[in-house]
PDB file of N, CA and C in Angstrom:
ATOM      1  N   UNK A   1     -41.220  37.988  -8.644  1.00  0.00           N
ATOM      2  CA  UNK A   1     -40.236  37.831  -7.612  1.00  0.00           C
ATOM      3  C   UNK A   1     -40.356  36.484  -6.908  1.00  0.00           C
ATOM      4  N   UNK A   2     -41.667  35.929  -6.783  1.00  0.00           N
ATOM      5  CA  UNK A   2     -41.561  34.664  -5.979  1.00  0.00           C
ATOM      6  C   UNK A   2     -40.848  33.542  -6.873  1.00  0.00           C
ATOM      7  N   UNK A   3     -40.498  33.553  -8.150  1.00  0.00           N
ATOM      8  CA  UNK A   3     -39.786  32.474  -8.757  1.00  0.00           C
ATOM      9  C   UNK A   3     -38.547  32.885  -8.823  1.00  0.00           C
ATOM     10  N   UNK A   4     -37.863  33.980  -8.518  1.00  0.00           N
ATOM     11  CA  UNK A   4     -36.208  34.430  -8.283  1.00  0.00           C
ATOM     12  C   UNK A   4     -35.447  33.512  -7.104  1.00  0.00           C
ATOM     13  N   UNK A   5     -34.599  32.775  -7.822  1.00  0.00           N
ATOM     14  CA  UNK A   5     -33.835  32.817  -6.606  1.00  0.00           C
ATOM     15  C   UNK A   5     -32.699  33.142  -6.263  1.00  0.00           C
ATOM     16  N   UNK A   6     -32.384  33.664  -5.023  1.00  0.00           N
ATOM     17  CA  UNK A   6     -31.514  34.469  -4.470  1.00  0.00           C
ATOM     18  C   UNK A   6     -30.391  34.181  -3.991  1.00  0.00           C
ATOM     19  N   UNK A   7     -29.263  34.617  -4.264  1.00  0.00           N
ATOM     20  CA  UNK A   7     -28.050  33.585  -4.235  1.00  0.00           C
ATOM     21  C   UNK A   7     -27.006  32.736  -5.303  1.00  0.00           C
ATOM     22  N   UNK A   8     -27.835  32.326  -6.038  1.00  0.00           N
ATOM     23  CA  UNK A   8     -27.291  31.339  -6.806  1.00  0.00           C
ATOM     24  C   UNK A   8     -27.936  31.390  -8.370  1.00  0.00           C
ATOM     25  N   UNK A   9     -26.564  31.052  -8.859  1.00  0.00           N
ATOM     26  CA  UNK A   9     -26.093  31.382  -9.975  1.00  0.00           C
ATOM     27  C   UNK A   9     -26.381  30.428 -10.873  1.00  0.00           C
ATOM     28  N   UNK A  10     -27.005  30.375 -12.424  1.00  0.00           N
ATOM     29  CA  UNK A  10     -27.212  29.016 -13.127  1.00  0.00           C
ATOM     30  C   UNK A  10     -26.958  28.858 -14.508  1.00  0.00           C
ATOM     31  N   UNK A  11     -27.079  28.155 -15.304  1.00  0.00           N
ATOM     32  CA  UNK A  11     -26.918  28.418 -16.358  1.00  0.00           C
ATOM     33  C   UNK A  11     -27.827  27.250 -16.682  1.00  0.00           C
ATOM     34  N   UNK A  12     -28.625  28.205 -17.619  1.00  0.00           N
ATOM     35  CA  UNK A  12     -30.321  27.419 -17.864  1.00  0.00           C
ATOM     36  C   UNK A  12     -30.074  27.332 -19.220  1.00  0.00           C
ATOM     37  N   UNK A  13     -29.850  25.632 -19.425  1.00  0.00           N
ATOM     38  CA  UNK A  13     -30.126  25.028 -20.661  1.00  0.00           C
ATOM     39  C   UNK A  13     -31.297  24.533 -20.788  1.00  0.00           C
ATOM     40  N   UNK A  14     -31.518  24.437 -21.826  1.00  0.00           N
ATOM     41  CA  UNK A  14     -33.040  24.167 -22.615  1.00  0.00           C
ATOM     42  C   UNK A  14     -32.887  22.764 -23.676  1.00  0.00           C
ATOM     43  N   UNK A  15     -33.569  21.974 -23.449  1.00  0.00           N
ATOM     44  CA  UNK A  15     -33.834  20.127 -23.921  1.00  0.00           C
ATOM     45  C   UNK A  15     -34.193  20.719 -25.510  1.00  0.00           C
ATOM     46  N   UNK A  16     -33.820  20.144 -26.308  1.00  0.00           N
ATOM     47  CA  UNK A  16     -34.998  20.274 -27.627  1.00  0.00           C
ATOM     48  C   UNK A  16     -36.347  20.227 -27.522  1.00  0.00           C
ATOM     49  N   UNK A  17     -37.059  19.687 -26.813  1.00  0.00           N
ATOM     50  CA  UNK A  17     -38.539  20.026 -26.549  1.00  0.00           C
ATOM     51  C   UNK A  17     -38.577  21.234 -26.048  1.00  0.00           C
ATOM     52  N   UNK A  18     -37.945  21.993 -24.751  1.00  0.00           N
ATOM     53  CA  UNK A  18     -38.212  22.915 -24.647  1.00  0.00           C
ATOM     54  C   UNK A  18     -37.811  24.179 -25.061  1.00  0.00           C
ATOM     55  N   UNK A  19     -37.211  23.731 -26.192  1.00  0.00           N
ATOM     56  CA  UNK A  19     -36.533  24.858 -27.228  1.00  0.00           C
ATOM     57  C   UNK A  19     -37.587  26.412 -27.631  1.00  0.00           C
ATOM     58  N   UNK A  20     -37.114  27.074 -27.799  1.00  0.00           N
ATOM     59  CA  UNK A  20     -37.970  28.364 -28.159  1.00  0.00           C
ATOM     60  C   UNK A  20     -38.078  27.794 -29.576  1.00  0.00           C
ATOM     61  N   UNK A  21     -39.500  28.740 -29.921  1.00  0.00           N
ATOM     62  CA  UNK A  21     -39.612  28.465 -31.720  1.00  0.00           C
ATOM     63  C   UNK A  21     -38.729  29.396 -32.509  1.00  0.00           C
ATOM     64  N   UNK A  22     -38.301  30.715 -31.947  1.00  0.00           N
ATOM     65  CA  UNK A  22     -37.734  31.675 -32.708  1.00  0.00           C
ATOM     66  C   UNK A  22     -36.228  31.282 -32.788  1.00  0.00           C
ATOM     67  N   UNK A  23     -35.713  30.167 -32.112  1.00  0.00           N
ATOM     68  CA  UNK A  23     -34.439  29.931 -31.675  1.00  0.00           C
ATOM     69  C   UNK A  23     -33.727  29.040 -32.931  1.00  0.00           C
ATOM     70  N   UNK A  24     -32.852  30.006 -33.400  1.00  0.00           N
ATOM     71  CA  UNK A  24     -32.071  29.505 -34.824  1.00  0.00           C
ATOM     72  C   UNK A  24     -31.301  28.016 -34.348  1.00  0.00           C
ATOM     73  N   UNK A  25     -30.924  27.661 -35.475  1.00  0.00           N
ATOM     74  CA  UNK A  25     -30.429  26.098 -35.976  1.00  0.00           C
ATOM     75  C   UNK A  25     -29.026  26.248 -35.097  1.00  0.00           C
ATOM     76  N   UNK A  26     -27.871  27.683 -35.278  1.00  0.00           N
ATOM     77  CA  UNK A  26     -26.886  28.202 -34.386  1.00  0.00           C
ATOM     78  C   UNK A  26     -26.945  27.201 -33.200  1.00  0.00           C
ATOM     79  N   UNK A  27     -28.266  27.885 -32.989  1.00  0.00           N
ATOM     80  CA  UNK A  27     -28.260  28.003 -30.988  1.00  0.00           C
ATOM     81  C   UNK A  27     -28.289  26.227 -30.489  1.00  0.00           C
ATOM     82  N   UNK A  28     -29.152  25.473 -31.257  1.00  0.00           N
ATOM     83  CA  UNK A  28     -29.148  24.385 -31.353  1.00  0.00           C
ATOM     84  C   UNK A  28     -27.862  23.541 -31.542  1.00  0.00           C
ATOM     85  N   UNK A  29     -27.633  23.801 -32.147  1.00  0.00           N
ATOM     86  CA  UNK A  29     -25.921  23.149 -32.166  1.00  0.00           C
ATOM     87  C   UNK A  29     -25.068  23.286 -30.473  1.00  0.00           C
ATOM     88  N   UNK A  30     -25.122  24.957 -30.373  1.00  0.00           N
ATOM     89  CA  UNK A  30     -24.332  25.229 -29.211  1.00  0.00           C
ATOM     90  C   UNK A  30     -25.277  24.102 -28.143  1.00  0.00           C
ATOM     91  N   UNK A  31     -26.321  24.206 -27.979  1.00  0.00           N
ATOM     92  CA  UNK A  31     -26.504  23.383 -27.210  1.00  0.00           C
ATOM     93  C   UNK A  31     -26.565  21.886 -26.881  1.00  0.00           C
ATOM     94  N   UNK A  32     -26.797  21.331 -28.054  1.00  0.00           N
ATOM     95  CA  UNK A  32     -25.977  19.605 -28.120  1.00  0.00           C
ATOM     96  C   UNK A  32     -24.674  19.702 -28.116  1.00  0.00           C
ATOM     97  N   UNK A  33     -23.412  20.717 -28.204  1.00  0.00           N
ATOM     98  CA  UNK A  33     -21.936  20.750 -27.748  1.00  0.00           C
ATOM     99  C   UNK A  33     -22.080  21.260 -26.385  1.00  0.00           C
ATOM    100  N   UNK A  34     -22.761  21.942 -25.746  1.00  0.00           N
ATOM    101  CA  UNK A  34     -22.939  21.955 -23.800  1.00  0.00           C
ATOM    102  C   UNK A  34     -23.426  20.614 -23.415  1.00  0.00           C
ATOM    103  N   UNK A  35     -24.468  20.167 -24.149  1.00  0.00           N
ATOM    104  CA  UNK A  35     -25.319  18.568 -23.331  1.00  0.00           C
ATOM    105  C   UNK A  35     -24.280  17.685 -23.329  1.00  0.00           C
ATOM    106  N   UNK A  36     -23.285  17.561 -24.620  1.00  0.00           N
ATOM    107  CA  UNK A  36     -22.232  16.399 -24.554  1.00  0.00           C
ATOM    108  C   UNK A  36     -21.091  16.696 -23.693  1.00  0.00           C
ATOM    109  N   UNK A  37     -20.695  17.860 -23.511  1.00  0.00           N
ATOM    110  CA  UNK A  37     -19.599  18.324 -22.637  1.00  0.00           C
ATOM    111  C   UNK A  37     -20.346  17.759 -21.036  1.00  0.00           C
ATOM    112  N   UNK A  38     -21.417  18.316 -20.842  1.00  0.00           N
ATOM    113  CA  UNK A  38     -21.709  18.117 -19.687  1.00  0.00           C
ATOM    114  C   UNK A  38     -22.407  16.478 -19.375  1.00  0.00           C
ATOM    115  N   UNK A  39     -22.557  15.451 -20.067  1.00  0.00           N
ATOM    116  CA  UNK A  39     -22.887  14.309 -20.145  1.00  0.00           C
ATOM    117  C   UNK A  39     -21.746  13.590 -19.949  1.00  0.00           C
ATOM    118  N   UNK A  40     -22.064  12.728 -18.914  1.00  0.00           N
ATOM    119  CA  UNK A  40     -20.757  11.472 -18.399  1.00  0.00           C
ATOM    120  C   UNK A  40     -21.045  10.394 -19.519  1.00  0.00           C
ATOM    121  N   UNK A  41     -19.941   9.894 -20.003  1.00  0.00           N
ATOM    122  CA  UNK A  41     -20.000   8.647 -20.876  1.00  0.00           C
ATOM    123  C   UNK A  41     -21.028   7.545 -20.309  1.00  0.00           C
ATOM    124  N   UNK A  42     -21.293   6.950 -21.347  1.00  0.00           N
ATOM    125  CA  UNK A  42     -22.468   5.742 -20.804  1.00  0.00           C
ATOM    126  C   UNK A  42     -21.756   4.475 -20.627  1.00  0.00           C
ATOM    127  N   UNK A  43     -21.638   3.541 -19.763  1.00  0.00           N
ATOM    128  CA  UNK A  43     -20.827   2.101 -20.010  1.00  0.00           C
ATOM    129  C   UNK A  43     -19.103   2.483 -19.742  1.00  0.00           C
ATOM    130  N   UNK A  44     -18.602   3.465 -19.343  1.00  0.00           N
ATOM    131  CA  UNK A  44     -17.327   3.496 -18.788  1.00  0.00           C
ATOM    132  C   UNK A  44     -17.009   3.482 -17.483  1.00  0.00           C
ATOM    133  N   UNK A  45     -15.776   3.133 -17.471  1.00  0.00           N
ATOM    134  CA  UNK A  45     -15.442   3.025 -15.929  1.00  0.00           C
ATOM    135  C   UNK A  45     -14.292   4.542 -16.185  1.00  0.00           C
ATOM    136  N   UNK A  46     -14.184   5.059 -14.960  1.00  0.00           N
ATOM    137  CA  UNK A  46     -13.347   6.258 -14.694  1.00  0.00           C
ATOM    138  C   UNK A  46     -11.839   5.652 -14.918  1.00  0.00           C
ATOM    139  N   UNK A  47     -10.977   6.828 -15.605  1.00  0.00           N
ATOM    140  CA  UNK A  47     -10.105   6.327 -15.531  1.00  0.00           C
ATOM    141  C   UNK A  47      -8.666   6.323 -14.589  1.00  0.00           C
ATOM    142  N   UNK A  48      -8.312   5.051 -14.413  1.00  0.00           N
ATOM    143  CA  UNK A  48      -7.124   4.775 -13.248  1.00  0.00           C
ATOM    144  C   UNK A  48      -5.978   5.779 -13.256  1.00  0.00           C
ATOM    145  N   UNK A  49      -5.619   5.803 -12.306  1.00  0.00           N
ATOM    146  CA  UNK A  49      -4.236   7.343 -11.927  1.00  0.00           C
ATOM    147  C   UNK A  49      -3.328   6.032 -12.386  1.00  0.00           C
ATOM    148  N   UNK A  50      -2.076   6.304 -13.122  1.00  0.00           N
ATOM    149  CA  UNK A  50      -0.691   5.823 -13.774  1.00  0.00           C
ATOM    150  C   UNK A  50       0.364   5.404 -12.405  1.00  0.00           C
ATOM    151  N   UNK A  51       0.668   4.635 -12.135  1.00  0.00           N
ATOM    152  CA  UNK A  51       1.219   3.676 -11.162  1.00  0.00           C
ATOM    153  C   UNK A  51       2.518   4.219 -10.906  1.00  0.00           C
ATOM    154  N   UNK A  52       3.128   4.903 -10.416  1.00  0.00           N
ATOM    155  CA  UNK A  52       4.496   5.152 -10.362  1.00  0.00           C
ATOM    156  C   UNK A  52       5.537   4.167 -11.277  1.00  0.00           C
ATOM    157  N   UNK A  53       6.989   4.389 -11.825  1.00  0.00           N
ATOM    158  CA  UNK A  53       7.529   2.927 -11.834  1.00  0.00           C
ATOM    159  C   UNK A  53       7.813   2.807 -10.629  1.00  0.00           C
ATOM    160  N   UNK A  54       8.407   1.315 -10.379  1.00  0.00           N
ATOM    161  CA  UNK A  54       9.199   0.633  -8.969  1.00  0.00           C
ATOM    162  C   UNK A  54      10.553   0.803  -9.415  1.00  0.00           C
ATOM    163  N   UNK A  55      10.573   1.327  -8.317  1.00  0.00           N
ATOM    164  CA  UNK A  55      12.312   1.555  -8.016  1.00  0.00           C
ATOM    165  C   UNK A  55      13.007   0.138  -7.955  1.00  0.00           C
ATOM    166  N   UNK A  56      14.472  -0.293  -8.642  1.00  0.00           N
ATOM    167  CA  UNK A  56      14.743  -1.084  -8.299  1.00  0.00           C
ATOM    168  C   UNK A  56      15.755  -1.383  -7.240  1.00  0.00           C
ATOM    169  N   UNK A  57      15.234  -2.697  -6.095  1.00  0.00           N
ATOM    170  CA  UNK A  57      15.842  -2.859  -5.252  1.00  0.00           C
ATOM    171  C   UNK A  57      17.639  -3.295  -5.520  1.00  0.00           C
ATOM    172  N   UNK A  58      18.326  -2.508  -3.964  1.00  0.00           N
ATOM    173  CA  UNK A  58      19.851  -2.606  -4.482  1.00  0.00           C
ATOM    174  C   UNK A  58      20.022  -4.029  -3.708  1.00  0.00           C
ATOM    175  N   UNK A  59      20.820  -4.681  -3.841  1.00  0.00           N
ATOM    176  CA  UNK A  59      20.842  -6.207  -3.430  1.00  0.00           C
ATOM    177  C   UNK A  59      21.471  -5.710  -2.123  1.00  0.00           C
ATOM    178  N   UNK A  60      21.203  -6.681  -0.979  1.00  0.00           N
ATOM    179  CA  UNK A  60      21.733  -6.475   0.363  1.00  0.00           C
ATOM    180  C   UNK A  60      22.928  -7.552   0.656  1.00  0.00           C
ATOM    181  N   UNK A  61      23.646  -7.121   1.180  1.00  0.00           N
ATOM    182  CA  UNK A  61      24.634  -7.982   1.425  1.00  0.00           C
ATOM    183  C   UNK A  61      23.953  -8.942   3.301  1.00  0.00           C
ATOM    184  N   UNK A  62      24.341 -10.217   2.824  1.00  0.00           N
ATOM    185  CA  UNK A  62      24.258 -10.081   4.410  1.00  0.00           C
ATOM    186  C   UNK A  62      25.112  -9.831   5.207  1.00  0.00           C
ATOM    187  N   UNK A  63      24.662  -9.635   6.639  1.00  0.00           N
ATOM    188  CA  UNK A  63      24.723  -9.205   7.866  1.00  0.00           C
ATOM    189  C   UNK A  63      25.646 -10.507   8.236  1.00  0.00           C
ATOM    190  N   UNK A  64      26.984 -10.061   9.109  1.00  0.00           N
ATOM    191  CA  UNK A  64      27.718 -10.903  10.030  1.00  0.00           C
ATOM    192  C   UNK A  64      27.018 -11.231  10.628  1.00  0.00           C
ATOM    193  N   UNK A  65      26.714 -13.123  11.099  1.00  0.00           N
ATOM    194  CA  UNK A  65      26.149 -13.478  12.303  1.00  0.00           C
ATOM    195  C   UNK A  65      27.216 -12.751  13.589  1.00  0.00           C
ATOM    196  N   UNK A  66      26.387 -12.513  14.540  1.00  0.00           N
ATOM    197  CA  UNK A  66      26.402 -11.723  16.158  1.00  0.00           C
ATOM    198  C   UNK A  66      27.205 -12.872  16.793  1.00  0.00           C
ATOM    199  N   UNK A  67      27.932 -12.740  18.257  1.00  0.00           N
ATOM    200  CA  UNK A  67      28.422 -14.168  18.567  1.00  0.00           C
ATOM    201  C   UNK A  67      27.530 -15.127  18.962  1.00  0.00           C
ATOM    202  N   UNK A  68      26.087 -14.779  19.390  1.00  0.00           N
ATOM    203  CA  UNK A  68      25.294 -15.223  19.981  1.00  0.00           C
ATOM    204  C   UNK A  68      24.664 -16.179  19.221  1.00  0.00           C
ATOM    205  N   UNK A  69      24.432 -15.845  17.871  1.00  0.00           N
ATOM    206  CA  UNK A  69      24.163 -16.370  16.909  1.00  0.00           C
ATOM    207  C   UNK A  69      24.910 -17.578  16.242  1.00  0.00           C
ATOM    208  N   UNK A  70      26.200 -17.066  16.538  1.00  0.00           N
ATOM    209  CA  UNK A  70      27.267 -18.101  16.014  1.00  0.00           C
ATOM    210  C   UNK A  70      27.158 -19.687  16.845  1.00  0.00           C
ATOM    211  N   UNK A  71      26.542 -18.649  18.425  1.00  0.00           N
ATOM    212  CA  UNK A  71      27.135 -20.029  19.483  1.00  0.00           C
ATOM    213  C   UNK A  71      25.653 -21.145  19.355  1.00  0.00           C
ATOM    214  N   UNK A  72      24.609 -20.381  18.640  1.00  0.00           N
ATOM    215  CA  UNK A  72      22.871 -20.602  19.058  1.00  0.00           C
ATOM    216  C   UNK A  72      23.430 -21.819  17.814  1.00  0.00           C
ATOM    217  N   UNK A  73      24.357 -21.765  16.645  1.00  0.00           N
ATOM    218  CA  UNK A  73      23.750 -22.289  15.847  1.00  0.00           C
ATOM    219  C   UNK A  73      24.792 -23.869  16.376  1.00  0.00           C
ATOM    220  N   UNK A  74      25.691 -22.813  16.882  1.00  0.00           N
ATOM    221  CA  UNK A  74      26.558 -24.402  16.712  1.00  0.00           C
ATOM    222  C   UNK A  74      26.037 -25.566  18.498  1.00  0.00           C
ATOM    223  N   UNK A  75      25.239 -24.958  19.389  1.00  0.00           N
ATOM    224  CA  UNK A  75      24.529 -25.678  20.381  1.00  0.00           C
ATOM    225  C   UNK A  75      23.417 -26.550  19.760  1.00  0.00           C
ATOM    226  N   UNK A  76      22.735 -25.683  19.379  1.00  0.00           N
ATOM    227  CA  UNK A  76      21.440 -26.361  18.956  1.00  0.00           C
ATOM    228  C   UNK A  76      21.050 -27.353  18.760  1.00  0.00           C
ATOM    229  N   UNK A  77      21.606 -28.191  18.268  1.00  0.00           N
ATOM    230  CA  UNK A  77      21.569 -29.815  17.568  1.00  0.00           C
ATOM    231  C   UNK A  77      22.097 -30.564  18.856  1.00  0.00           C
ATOM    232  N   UNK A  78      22.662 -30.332  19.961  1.00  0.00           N
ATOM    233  CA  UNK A  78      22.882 -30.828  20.995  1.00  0.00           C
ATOM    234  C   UNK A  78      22.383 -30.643  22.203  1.00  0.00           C
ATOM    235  N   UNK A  79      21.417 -29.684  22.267  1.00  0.00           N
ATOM    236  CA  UNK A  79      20.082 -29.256  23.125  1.00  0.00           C
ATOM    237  C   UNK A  79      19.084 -29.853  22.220  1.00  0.00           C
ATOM    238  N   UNK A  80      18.329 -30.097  21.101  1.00  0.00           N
ATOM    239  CA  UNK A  80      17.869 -31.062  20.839  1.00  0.00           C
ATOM    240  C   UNK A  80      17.933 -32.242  21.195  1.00  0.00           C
ATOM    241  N   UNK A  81      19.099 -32.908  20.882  1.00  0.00           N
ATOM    242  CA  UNK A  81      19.056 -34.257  21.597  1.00  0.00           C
ATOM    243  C   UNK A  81      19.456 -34.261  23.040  1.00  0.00           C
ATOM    244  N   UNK A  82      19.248 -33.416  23.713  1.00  0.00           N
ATOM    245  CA  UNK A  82      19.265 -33.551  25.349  1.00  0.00           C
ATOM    246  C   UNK A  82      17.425 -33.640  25.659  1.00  0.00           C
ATOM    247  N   UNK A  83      16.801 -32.928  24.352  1.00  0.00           N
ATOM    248  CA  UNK A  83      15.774 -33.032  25.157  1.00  0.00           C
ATOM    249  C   UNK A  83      14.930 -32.693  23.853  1.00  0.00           C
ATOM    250  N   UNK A  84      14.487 -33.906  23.914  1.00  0.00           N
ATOM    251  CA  UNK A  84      13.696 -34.552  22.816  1.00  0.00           C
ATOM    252  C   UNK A  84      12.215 -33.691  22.313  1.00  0.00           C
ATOM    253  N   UNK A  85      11.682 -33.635  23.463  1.00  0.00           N
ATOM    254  CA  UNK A  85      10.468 -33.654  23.510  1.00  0.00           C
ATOM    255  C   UNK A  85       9.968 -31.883  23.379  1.00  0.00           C
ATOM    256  N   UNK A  86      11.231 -30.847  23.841  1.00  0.00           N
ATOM    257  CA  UNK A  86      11.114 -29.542  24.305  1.00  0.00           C
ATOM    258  C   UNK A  86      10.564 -29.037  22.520  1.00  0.00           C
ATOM    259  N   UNK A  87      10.038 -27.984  22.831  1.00  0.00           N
ATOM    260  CA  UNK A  87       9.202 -27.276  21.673  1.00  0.00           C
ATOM    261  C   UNK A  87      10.551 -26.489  21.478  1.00  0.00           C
ATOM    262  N   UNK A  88      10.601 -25.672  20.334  1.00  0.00           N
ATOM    263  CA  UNK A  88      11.863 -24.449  19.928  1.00  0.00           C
ATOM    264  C   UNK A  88      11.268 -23.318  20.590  1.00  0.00           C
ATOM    265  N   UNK A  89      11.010 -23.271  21.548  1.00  0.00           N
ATOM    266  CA  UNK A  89      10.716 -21.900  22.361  1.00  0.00           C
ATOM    267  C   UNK A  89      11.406 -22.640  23.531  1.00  0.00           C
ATOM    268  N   UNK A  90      11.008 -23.615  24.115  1.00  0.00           N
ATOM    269  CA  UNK A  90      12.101 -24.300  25.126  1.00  0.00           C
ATOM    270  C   UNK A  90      13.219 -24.380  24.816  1.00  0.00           C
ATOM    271  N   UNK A  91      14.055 -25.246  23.619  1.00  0.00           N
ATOM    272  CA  UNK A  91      15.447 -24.687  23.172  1.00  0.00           C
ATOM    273  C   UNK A  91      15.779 -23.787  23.210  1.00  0.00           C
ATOM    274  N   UNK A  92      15.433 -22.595  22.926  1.00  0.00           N
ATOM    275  CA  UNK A  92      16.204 -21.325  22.404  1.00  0.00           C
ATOM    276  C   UNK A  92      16.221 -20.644  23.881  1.00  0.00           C
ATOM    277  N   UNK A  93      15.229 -20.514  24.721  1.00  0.00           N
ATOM    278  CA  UNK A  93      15.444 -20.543  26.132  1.00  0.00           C
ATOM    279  C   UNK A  93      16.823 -21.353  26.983  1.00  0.00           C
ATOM    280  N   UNK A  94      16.708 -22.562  26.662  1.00  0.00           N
ATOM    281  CA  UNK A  94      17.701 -23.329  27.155  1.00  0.00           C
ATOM    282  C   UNK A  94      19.162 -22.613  26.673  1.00  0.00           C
ATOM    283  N   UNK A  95      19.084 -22.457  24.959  1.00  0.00           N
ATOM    284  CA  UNK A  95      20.077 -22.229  24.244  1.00  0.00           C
ATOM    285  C   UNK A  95      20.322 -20.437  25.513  1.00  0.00           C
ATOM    286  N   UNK A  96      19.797 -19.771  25.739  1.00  0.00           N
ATOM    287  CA  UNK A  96      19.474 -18.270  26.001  1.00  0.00           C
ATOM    288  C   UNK A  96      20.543 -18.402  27.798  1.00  0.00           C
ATOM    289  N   UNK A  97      20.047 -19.351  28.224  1.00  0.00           N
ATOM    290  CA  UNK A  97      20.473 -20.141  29.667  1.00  0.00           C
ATOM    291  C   UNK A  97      22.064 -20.213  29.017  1.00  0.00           C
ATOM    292  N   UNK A  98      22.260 -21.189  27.947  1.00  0.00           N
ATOM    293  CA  UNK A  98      23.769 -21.166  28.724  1.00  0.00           C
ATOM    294  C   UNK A  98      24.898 -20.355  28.067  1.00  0.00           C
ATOM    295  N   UNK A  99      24.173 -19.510  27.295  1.00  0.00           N
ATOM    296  CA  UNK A  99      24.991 -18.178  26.671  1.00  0.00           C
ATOM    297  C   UNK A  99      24.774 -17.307  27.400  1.00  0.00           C
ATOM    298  N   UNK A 100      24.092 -16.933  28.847  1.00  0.00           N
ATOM    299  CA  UNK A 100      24.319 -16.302  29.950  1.00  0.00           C
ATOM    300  C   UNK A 100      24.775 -17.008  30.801  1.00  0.00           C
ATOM    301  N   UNK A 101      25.090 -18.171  30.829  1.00  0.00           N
ATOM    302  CA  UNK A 101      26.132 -18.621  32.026  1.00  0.00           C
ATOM    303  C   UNK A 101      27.612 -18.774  31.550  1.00  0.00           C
ATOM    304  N   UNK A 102      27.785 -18.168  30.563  1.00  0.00           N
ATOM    305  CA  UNK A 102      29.174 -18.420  29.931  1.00  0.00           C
ATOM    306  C   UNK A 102      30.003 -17.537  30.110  1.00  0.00           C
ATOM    307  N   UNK A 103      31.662 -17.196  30.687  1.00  0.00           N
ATOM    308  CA  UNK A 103      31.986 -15.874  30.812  1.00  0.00           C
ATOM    309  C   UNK A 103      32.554 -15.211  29.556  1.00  0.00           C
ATOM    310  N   UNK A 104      32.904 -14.285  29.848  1.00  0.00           N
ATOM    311  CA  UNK A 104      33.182 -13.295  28.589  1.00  0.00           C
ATOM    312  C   UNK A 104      34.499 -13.505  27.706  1.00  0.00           C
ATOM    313  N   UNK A 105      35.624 -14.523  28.660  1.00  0.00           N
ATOM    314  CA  UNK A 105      36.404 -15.127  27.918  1.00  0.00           C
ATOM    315  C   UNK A 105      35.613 -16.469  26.941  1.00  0.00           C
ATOM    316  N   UNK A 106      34.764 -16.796  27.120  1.00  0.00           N
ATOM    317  CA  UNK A 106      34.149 -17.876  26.743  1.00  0.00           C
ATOM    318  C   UNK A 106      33.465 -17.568  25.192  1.00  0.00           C
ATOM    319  N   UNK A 107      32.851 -16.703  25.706  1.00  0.00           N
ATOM    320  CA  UNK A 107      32.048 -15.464  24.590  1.00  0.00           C
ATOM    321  C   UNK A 107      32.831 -14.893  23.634  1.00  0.00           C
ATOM    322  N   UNK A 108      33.931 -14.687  23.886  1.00  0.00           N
ATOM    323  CA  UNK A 108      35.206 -14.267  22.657  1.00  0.00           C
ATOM    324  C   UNK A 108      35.585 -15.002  21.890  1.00  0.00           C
ATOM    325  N   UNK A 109      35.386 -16.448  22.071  1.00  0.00           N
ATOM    326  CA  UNK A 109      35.931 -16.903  21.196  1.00  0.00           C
ATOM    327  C   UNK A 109      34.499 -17.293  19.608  1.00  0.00           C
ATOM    328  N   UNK A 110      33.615 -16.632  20.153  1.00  0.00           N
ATOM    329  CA  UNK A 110      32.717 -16.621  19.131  1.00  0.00           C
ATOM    330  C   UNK A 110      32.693 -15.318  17.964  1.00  0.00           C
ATOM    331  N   UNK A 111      33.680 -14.120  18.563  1.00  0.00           N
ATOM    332  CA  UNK A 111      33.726 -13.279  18.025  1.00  0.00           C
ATOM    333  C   UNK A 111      34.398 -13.145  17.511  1.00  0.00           C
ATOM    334  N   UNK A 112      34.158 -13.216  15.873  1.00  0.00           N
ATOM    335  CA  UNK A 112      35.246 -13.388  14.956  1.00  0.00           C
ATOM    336  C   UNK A 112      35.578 -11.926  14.076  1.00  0.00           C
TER     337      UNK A 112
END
């Protein structure tokens, strides 16, 4: 009883050295077809899961420029040369300034 153990379940294979002597040529076989079943290949890498295909993309049309957009593009080059030196975060600010000081009749005529 002290070599039982309790619980758990096994399945006791035996090496060719520790083969029984009475144990036919049969049994031997079955057991080099368990050692290879249960033996991981030597020198392989596991193999990779199959990649989905890619869907192919539907072409996008573009997007109407906004009026804001219309007015940003046609200022721009003339807030540049007002001010030479301003970074494009200062322009587009500036540009931002006078497309809120403009009224809404003003603004319509960008909306095409």
């Amino acid at each position: 009883m002290a070599n039982e153990k309790k619980g758990k379940v096994g399945l006791n294979i035996r090496s060719r050295r520790n083969k029984p002597k009475n144990a036919s040529s049969n049994d031997a076989s079955k057991l080099k077809e368990l050692n290879k079943a249960f033996e991981a290949p030597k020198n392989s890498k596991p193999a990779k899961k199959a990649k989905p295909a890619k869907k192919e993309k539907k072409e996008k049309k573009p997007r109407k420029l906004n009026a804001y957009m219309v007015f940003a593009i046609e200022v721009r080059e003339s807030v540049k040369k007002n001010n030479p030196t301003a970074s494009i975060i200062e322009i587009a600010k500036k540009i931002g300034e006078k497309w809120r000081a403009m009224s809404d009749s003003e603004k319509a005529k960008y909306k095409k």
